[in-house]
Protein backbone atom coordinates (compact mmCIF):
# COMPACT_ATOMS: atom_id res chain seq x y z
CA UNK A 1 -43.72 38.91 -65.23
CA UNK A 2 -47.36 40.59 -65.19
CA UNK A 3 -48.04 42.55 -62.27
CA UNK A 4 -51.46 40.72 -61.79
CA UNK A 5 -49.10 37.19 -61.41
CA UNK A 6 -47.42 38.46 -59.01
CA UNK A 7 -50.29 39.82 -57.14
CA UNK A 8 -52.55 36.88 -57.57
CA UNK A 9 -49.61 34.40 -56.99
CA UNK A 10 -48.02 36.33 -53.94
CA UNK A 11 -49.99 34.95 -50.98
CA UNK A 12 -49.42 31.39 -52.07
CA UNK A 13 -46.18 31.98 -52.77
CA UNK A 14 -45.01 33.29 -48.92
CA UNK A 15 -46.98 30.36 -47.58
CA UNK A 16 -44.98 28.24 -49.58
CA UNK A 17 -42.04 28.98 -47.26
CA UNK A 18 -43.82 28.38 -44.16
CA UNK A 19 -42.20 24.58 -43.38
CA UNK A 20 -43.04 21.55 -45.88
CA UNK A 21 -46.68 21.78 -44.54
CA UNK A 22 -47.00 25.72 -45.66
CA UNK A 23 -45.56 24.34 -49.44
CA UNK A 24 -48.17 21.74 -49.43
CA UNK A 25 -50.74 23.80 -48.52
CA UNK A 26 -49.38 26.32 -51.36
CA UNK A 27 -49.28 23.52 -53.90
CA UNK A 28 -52.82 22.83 -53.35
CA UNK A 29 -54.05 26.43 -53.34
CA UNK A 30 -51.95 26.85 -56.49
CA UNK A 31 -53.61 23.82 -58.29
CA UNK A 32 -56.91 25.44 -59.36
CA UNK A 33 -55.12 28.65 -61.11
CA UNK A 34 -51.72 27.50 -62.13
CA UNK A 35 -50.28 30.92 -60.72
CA UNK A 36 -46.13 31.10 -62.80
CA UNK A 37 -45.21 33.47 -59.96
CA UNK A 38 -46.48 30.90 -56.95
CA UNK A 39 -45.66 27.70 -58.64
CA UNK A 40 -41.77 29.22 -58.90
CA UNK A 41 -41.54 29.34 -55.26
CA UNK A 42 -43.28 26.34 -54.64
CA UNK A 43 -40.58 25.08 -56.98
CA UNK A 44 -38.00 26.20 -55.21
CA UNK A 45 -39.40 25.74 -51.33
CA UNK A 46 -39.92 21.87 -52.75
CA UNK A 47 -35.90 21.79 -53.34
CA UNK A 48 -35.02 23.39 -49.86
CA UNK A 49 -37.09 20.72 -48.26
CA UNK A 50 -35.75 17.86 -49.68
CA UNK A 51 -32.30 19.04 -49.31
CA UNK A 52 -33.22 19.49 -45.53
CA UNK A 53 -34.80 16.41 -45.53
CA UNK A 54 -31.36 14.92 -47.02
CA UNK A 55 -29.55 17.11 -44.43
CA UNK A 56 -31.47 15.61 -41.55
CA UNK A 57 -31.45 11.95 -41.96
CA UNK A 58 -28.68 11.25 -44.65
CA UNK A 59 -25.86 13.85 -44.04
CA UNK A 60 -26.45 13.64 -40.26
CA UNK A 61 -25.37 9.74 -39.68
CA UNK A 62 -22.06 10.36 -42.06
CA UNK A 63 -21.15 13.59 -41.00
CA UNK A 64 -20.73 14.95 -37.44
CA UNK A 65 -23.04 17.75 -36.17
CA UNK A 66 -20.41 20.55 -37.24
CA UNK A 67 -21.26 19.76 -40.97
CA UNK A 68 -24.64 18.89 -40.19
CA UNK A 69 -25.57 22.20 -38.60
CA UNK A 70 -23.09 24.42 -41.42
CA UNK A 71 -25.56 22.44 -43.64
CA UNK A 72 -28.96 23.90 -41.86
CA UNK A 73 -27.24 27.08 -41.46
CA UNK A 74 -26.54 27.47 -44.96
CA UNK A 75 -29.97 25.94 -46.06
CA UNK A 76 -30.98 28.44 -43.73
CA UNK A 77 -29.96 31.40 -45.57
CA UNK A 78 -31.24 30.17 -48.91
CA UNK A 79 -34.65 29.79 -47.46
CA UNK A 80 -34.29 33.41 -46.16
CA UNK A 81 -33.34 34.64 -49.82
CA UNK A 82 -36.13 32.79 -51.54
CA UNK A 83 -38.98 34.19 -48.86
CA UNK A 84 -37.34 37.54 -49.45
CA UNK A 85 -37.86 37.00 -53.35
CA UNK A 86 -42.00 35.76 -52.35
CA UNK A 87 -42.24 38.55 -50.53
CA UNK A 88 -41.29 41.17 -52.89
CA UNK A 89 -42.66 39.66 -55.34
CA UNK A 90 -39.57 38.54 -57.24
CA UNK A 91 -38.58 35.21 -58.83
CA UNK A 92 -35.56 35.55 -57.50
CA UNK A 93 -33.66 31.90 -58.06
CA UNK A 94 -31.99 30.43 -54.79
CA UNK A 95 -28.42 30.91 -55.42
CA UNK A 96 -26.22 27.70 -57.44
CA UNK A 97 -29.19 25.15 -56.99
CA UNK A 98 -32.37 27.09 -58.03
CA UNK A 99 -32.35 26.57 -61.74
CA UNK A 100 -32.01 22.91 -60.89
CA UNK A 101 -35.05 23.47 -58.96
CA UNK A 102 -36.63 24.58 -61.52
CA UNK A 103 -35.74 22.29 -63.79
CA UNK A 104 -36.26 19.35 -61.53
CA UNK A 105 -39.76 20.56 -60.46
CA UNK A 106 -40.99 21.74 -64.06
CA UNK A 107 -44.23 19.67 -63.48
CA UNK A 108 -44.89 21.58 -60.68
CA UNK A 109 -47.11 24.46 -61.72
């Protein structure tokens, strides 16, 4: 990746990471330019959300809290490895699911 991308696409890219608000705003900032670097970690803050989402309000009214929070915990530490990655300034892929995310998302960006 150019060096300029990843300049240009960095800011967007941490704020993507900032909650599901942050990776809206980020989506929207990203819109105009079409950033590869920033629309990768949109990509891949979109799947962590979801999955949280799913964690929330599916998971949690099958499962007890013990798997629910292992869930968040883990979720956790895949949203600290992708803001790592923004940060600096890597497209590094969230570990088993984020070439799904990418593939999922491929409209995204």
């Amino acid at each position: 990746m150019e060096n300029t991308t990843v300049t240009e696409g960095k800011t967007t890219a941490i704020i993507s990471y900032i909650t599901w608000i942050g990776t809206l705003i980020a989506f929207i900032m990203n819109n105009d330019k079409k950033n590869s670097f920033a629309s990768f970690h949109i990509r891949q803050m979109i799947g962590l959300s979801i999955l949280s989402i799913i964690n929330s309000f599916v998971i949690s009214r099958f499962a007890g809290n013990y798997v629910t929070g292992a869930i968040a915990i883990i979720l956790f530490v895949l949203w600290i490895i992708g803001f790592i990655g923004a940060v600096q300034g890597e497209e590094k892929k969230i570990p088993v699911l984020g070439d799904m995310f990418q593939d999922w998302f491929k409209s995204i960006g």
